[in-house]
PDB file of N, CA and C in Angstrom:
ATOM      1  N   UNK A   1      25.817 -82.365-109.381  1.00  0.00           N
ATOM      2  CA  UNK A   1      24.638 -82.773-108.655  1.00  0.00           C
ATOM      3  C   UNK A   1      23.566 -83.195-109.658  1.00  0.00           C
ATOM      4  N   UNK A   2      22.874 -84.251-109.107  1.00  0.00           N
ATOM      5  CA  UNK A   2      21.816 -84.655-110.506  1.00  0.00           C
ATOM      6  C   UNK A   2      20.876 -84.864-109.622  1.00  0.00           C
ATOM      7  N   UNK A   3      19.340 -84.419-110.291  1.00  0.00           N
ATOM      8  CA  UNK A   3      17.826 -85.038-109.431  1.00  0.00           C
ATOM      9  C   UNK A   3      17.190 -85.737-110.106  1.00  0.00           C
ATOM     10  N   UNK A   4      16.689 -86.975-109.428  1.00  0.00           N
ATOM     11  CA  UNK A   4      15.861 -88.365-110.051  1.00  0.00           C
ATOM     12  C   UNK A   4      14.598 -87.843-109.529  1.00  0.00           C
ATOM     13  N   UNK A   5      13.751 -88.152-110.357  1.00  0.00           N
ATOM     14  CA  UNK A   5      12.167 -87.419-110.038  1.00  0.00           C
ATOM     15  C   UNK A   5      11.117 -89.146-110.785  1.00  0.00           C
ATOM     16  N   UNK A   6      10.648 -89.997-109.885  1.00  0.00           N
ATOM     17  CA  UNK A   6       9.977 -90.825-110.652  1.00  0.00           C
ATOM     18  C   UNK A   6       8.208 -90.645-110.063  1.00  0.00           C
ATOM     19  N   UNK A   7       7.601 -90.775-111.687  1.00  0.00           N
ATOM     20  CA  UNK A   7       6.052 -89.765-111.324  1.00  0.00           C
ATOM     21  C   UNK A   7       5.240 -91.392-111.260  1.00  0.00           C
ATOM     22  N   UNK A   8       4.322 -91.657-110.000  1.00  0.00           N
ATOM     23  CA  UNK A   8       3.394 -92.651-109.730  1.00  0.00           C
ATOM     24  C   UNK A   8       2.559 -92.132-110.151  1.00  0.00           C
ATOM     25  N   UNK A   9       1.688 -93.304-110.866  1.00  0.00           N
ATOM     26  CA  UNK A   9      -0.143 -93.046-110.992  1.00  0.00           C
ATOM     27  C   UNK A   9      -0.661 -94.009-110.995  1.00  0.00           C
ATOM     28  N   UNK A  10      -1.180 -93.778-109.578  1.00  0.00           N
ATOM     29  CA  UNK A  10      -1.797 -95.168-108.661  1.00  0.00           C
ATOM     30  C   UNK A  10      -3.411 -94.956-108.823  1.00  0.00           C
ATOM     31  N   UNK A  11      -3.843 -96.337-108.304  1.00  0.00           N
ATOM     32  CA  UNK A  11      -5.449 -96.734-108.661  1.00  0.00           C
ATOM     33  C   UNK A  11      -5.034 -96.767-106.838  1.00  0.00           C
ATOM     34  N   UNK A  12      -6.148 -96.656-105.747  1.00  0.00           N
ATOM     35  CA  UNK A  12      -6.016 -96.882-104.450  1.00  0.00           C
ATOM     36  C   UNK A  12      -7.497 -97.572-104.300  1.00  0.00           C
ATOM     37  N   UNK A  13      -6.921 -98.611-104.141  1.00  0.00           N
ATOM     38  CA  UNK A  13      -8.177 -99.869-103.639  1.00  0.00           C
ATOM     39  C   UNK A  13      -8.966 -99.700-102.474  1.00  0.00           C
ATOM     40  N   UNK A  14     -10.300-100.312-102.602  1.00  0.00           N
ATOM     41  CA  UNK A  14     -10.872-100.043-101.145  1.00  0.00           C
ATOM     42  C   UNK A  14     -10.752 -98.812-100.633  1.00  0.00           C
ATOM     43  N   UNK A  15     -10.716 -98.060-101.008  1.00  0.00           N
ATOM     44  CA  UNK A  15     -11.508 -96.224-100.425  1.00  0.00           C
ATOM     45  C   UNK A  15     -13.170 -96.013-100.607  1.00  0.00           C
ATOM     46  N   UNK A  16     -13.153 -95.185-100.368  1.00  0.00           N
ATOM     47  CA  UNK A  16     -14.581 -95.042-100.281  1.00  0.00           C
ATOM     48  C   UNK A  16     -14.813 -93.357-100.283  1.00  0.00           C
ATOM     49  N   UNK A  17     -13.765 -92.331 -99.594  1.00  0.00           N
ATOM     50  CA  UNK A  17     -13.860 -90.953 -99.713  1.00  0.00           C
ATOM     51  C   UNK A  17     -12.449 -90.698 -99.799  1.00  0.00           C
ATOM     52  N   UNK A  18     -12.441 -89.363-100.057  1.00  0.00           N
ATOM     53  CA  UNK A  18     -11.040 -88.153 -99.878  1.00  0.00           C
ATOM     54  C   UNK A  18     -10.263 -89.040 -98.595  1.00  0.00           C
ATOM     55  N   UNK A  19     -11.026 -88.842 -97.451  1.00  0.00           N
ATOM     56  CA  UNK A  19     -10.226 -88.824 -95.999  1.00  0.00           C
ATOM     57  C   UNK A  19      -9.471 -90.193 -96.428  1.00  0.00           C
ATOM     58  N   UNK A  20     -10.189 -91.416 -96.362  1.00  0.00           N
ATOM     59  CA  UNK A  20      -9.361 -92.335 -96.969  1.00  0.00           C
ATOM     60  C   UNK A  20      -8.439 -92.737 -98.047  1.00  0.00           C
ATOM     61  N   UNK A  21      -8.750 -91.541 -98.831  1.00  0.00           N
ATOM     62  CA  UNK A  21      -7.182 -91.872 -99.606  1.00  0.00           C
ATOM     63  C   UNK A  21      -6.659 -91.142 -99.416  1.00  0.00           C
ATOM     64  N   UNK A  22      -6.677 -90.291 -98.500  1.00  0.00           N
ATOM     65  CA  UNK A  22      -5.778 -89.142 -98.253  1.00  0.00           C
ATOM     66  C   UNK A  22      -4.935 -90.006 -96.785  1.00  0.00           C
ATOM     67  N   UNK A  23      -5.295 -90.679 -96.252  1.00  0.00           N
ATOM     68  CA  UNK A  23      -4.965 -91.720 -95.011  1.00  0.00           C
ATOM     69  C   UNK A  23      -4.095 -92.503 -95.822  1.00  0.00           C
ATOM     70  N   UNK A  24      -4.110 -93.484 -96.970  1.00  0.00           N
ATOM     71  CA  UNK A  24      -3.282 -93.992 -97.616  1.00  0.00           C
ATOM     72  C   UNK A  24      -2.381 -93.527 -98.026  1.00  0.00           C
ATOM     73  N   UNK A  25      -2.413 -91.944 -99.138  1.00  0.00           N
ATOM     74  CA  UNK A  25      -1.409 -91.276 -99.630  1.00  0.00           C
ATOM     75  C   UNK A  25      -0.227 -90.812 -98.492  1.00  0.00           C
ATOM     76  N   UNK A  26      -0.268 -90.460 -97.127  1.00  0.00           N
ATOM     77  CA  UNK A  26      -0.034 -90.232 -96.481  1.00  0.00           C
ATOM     78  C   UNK A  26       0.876 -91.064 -95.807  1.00  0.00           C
ATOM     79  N   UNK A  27       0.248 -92.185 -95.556  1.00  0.00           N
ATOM     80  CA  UNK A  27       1.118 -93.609 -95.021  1.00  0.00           C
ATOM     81  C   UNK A  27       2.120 -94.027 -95.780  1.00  0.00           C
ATOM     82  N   UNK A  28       1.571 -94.104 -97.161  1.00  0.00           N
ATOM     83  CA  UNK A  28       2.484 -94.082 -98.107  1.00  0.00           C
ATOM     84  C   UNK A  28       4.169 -93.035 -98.049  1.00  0.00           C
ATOM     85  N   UNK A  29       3.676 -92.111 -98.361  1.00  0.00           N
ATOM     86  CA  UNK A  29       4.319 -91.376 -97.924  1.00  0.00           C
ATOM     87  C   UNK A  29       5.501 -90.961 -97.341  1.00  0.00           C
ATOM     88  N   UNK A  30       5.007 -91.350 -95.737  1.00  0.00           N
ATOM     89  CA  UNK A  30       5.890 -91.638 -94.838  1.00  0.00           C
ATOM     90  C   UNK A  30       6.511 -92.586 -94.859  1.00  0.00           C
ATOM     91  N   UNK A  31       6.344 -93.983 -95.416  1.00  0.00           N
ATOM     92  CA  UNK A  31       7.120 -94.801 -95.129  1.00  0.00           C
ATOM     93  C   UNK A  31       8.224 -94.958 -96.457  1.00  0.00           C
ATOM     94  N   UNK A  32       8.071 -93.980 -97.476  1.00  0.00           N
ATOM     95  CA  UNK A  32       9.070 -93.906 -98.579  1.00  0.00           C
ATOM     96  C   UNK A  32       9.955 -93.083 -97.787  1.00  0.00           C
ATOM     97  N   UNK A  33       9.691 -91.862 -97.010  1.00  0.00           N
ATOM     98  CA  UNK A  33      10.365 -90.549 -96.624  1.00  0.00           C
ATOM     99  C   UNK A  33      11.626 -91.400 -95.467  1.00  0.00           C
ATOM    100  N   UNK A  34      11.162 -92.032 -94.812  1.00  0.00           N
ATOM    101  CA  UNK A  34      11.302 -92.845 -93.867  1.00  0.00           C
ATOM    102  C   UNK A  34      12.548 -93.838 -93.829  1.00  0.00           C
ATOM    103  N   UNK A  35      12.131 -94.428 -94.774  1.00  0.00           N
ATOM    104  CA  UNK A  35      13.023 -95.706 -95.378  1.00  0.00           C
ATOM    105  C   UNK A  35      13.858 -95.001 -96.510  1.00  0.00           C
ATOM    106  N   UNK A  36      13.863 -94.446 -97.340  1.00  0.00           N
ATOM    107  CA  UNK A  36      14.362 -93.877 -98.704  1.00  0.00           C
ATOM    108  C   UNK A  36      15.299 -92.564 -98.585  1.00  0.00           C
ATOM    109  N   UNK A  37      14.795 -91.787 -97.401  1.00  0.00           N
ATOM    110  CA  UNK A  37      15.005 -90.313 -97.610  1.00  0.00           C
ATOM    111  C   UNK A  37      14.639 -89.577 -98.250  1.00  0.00           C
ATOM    112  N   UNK A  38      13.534 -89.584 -99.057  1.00  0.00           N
ATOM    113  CA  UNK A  38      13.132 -89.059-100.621  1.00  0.00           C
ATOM    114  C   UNK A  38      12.214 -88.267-100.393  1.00  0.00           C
ATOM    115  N   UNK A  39      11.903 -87.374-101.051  1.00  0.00           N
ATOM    116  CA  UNK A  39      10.831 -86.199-101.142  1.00  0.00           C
ATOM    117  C   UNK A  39       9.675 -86.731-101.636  1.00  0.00           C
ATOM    118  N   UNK A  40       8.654 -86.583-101.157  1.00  0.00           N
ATOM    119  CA  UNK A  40       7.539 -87.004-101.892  1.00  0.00           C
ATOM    120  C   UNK A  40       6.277 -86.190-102.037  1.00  0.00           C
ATOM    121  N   UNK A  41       5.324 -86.026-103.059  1.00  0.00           N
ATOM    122  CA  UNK A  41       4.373 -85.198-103.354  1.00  0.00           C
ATOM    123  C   UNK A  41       3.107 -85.726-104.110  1.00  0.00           C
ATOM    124  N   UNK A  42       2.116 -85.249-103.671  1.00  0.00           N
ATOM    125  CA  UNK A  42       0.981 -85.693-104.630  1.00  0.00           C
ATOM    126  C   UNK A  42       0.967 -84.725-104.953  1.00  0.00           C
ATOM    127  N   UNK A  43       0.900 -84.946-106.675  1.00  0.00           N
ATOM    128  CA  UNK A  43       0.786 -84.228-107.486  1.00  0.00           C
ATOM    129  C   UNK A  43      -0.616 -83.602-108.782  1.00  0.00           C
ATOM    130  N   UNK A  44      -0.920 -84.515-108.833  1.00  0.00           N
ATOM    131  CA  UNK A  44      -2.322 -85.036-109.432  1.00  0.00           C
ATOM    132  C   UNK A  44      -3.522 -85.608-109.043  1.00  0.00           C
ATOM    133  N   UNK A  45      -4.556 -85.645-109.425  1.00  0.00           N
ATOM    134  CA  UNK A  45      -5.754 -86.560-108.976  1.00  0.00           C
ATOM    135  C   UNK A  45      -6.598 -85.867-107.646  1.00  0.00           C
ATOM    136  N   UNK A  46      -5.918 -85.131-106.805  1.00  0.00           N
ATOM    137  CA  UNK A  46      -6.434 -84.705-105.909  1.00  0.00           C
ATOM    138  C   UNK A  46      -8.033 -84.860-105.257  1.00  0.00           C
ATOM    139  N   UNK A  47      -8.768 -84.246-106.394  1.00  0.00           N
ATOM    140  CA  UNK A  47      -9.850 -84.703-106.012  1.00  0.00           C
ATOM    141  C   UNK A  47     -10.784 -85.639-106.402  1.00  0.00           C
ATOM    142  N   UNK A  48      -9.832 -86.920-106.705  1.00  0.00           N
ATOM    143  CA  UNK A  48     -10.734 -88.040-107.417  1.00  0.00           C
ATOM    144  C   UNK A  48     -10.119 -89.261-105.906  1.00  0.00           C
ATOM    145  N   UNK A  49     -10.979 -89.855-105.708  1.00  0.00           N
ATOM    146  CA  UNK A  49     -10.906 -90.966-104.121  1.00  0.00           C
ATOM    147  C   UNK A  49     -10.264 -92.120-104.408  1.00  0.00           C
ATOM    148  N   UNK A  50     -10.244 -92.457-105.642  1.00  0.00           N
ATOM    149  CA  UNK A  50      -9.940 -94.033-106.075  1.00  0.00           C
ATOM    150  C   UNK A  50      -7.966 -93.527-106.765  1.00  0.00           C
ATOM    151  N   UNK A  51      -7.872 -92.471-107.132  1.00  0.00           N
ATOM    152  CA  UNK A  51      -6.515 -91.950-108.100  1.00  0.00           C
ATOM    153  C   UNK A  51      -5.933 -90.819-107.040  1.00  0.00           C
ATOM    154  N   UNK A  52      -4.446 -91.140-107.159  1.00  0.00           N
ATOM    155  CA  UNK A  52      -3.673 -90.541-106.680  1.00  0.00           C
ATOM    156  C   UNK A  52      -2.564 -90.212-107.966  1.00  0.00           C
ATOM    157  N   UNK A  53      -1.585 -89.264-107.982  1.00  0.00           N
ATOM    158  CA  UNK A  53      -0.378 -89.415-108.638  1.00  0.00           C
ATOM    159  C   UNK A  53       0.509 -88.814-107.249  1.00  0.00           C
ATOM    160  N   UNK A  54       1.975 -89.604-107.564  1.00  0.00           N
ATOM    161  CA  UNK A  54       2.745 -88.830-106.318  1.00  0.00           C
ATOM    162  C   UNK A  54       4.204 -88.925-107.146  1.00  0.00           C
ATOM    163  N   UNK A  55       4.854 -88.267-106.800  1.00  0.00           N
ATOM    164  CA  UNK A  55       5.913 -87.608-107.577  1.00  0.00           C
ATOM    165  C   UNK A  55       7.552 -88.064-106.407  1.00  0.00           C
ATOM    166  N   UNK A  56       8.095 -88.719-106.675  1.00  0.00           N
ATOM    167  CA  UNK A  56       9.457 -89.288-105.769  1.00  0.00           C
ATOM    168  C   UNK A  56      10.700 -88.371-106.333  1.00  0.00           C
ATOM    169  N   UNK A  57      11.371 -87.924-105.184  1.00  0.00           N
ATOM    170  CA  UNK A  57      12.749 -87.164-105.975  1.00  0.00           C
ATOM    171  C   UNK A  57      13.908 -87.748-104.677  1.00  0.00           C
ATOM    172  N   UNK A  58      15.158 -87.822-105.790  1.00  0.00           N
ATOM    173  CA  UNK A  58      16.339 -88.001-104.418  1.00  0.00           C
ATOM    174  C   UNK A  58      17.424 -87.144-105.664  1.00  0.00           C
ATOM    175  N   UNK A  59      18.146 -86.153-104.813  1.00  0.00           N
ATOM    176  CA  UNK A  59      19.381 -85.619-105.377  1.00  0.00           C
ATOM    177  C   UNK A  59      20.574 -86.425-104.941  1.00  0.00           C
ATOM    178  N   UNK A  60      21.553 -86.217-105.631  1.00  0.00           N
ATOM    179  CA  UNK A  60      22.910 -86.689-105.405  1.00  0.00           C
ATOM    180  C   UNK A  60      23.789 -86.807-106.302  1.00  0.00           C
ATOM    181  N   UNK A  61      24.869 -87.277-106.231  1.00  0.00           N
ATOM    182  CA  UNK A  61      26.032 -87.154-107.288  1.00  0.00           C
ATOM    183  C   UNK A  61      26.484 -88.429-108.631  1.00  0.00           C
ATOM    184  N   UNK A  62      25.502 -89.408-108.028  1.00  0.00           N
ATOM    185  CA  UNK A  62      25.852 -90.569-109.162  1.00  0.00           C
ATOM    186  C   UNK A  62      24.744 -90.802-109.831  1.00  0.00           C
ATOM    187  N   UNK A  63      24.213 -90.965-110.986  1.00  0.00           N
ATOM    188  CA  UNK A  63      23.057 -91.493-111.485  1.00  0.00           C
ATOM    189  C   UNK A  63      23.213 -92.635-111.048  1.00  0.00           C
ATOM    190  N   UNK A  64      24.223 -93.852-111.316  1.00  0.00           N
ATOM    191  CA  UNK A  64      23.740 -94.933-110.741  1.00  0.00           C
ATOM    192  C   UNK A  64      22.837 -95.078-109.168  1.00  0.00           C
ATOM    193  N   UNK A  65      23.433 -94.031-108.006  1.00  0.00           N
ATOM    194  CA  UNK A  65      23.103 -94.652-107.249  1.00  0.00           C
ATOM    195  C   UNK A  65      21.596 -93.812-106.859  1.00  0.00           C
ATOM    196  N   UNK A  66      21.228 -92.567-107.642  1.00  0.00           N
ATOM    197  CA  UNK A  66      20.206 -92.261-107.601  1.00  0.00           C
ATOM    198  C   UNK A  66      18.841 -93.272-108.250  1.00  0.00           C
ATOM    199  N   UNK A  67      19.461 -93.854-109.244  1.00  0.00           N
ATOM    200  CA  UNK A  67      18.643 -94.457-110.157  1.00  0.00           C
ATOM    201  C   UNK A  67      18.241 -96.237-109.063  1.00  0.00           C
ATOM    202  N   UNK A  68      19.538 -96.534-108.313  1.00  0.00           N
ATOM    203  CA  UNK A  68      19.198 -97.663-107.260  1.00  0.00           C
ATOM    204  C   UNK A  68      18.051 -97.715-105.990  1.00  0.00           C
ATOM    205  N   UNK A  69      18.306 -96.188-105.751  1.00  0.00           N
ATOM    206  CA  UNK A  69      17.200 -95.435-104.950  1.00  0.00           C
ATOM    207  C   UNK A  69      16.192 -95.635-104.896  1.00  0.00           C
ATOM    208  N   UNK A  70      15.869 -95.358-106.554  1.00  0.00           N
ATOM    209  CA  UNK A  70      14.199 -95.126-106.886  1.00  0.00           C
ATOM    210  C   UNK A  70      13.799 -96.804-107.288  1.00  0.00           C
ATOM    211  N   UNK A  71      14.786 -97.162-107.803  1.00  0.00           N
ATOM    212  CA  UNK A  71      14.407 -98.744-107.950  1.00  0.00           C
ATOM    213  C   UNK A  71      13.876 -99.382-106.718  1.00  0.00           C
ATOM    214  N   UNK A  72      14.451 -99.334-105.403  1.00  0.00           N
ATOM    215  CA  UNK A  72      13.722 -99.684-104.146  1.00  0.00           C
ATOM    216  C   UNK A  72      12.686 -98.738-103.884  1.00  0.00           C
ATOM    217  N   UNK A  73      12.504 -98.300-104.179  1.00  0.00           N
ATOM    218  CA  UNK A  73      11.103 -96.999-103.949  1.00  0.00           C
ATOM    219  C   UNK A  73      10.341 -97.749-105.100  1.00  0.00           C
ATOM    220  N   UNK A  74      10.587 -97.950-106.046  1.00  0.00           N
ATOM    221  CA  UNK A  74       9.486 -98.906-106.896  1.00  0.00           C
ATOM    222  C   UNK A  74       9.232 -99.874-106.440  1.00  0.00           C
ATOM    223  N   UNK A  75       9.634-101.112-105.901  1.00  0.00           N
ATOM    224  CA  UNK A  75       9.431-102.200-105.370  1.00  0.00           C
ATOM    225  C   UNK A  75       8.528-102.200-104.306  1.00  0.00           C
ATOM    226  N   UNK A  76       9.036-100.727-103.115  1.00  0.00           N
ATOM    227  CA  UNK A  76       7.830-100.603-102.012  1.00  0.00           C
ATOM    228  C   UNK A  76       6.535-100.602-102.449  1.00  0.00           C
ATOM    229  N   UNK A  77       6.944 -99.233-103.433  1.00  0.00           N
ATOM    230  CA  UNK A  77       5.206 -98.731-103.920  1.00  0.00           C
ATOM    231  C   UNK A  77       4.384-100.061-104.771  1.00  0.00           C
ATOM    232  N   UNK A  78       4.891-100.927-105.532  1.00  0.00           N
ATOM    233  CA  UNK A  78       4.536-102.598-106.199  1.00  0.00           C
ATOM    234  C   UNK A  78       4.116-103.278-105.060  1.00  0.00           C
ATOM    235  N   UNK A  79       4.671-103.243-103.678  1.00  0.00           N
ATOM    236  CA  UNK A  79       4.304-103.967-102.889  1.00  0.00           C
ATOM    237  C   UNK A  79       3.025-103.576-101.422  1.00  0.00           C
ATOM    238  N   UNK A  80       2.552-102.225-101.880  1.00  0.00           N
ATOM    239  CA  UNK A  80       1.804-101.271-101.420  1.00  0.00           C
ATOM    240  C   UNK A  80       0.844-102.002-101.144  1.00  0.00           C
ATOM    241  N   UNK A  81      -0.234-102.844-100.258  1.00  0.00           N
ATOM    242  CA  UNK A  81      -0.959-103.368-100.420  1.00  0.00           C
ATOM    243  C   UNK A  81      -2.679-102.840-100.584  1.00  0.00           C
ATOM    244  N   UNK A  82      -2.195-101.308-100.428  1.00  0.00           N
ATOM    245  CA  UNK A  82      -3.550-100.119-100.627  1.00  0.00           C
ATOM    246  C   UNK A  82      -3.523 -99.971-102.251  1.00  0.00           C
ATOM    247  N   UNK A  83      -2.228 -99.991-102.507  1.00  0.00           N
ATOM    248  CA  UNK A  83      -2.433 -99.291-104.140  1.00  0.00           C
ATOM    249  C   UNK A  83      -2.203-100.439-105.200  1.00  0.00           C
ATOM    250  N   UNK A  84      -2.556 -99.598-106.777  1.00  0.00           N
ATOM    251  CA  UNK A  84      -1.885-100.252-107.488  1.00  0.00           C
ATOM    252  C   UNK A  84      -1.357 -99.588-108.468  1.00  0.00           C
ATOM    253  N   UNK A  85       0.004 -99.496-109.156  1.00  0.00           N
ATOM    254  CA  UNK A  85       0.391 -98.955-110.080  1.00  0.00           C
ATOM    255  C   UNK A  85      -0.043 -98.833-111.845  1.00  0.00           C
ATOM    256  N   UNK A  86      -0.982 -98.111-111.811  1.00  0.00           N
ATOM    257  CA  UNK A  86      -1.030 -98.220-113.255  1.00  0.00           C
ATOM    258  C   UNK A  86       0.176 -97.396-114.403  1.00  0.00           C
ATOM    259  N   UNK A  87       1.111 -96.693-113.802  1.00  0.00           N
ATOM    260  CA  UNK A  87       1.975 -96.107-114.602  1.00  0.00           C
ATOM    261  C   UNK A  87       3.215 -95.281-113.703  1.00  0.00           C
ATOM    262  N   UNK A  88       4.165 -95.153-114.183  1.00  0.00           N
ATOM    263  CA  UNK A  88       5.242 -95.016-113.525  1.00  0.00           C
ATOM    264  C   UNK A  88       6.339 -94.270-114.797  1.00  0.00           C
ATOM    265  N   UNK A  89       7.374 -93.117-114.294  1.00  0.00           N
ATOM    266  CA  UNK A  89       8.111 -92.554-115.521  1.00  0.00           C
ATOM    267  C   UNK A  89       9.086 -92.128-114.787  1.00  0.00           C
ATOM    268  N   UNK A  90      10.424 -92.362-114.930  1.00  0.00           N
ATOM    269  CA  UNK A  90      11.476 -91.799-114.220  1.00  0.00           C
ATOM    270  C   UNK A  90      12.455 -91.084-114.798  1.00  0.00           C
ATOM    271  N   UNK A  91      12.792 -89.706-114.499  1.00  0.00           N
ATOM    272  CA  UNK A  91      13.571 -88.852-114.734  1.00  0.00           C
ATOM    273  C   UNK A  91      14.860 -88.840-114.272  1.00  0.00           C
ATOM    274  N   UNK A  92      16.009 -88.439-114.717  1.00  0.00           N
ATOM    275  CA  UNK A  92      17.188 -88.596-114.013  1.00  0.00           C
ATOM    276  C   UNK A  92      18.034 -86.574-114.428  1.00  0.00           C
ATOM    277  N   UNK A  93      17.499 -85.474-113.984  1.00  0.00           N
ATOM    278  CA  UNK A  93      18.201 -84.287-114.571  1.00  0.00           C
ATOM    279  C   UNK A  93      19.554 -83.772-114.126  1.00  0.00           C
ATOM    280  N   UNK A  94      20.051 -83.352-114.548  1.00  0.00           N
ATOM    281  CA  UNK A  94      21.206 -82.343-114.412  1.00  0.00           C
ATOM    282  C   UNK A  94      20.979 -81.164-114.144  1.00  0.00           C
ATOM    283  N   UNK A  95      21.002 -80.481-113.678  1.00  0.00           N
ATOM    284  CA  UNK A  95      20.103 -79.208-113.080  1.00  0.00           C
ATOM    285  C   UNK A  95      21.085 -78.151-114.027  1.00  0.00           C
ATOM    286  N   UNK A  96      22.464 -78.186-114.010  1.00  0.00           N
ATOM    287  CA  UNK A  96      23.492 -77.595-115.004  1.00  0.00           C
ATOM    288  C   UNK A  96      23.428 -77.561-116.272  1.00  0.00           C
ATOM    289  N   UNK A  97      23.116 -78.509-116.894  1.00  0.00           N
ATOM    290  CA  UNK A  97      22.843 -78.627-118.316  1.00  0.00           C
ATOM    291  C   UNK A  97      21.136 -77.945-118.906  1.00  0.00           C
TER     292      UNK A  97
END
């Protein structure tokens, strides 16, 4: 079994408070959980309105096809029209090793 964990750190455009980027992070969210199957978490930034970080994981048995996963989970979040990616890092572990 292997877990892909890829960490976002998004700029979120046009907010103005918490509630609203917490309305974005959220939408977001759901529509990775949705479409992807993937776990998702904000992890960072919490209380800053304009910065989010959110954290993507999918388990399974192939790196390739975990690693295909998160590649369409990158493309959504690129095509996010609330956010923007300033940084991105993807993990691929072995939980055994």
């Amino acid at each position: 079994m292997l877990v892909a964990v890829e960490r976002f750190d998004l700029r979120i455009r046009s907010v103005h408070s918490l509630k609203q980027k917490r309305h974005v992070v959220k939408t977001l969210s759901a529509a990775l959980r949705q479409r992807f199957g993937v776990t998702v978490a904000e992890v960072d930034h919490h209380d800053l309105w304009q910065r989010a970080t959110i954290a993507v994981a999918a388990v399974g048995h192939e790196e390739f096809h975990l690693r295909r996963v998160l590649h369409e989970v990158e493309k959504l979040v690129d095509r996010w029209a609330d956010v923007e990616v300033i940084d991105s890092e993807l993990s691929v572990l072995d939980p055994d090793d």
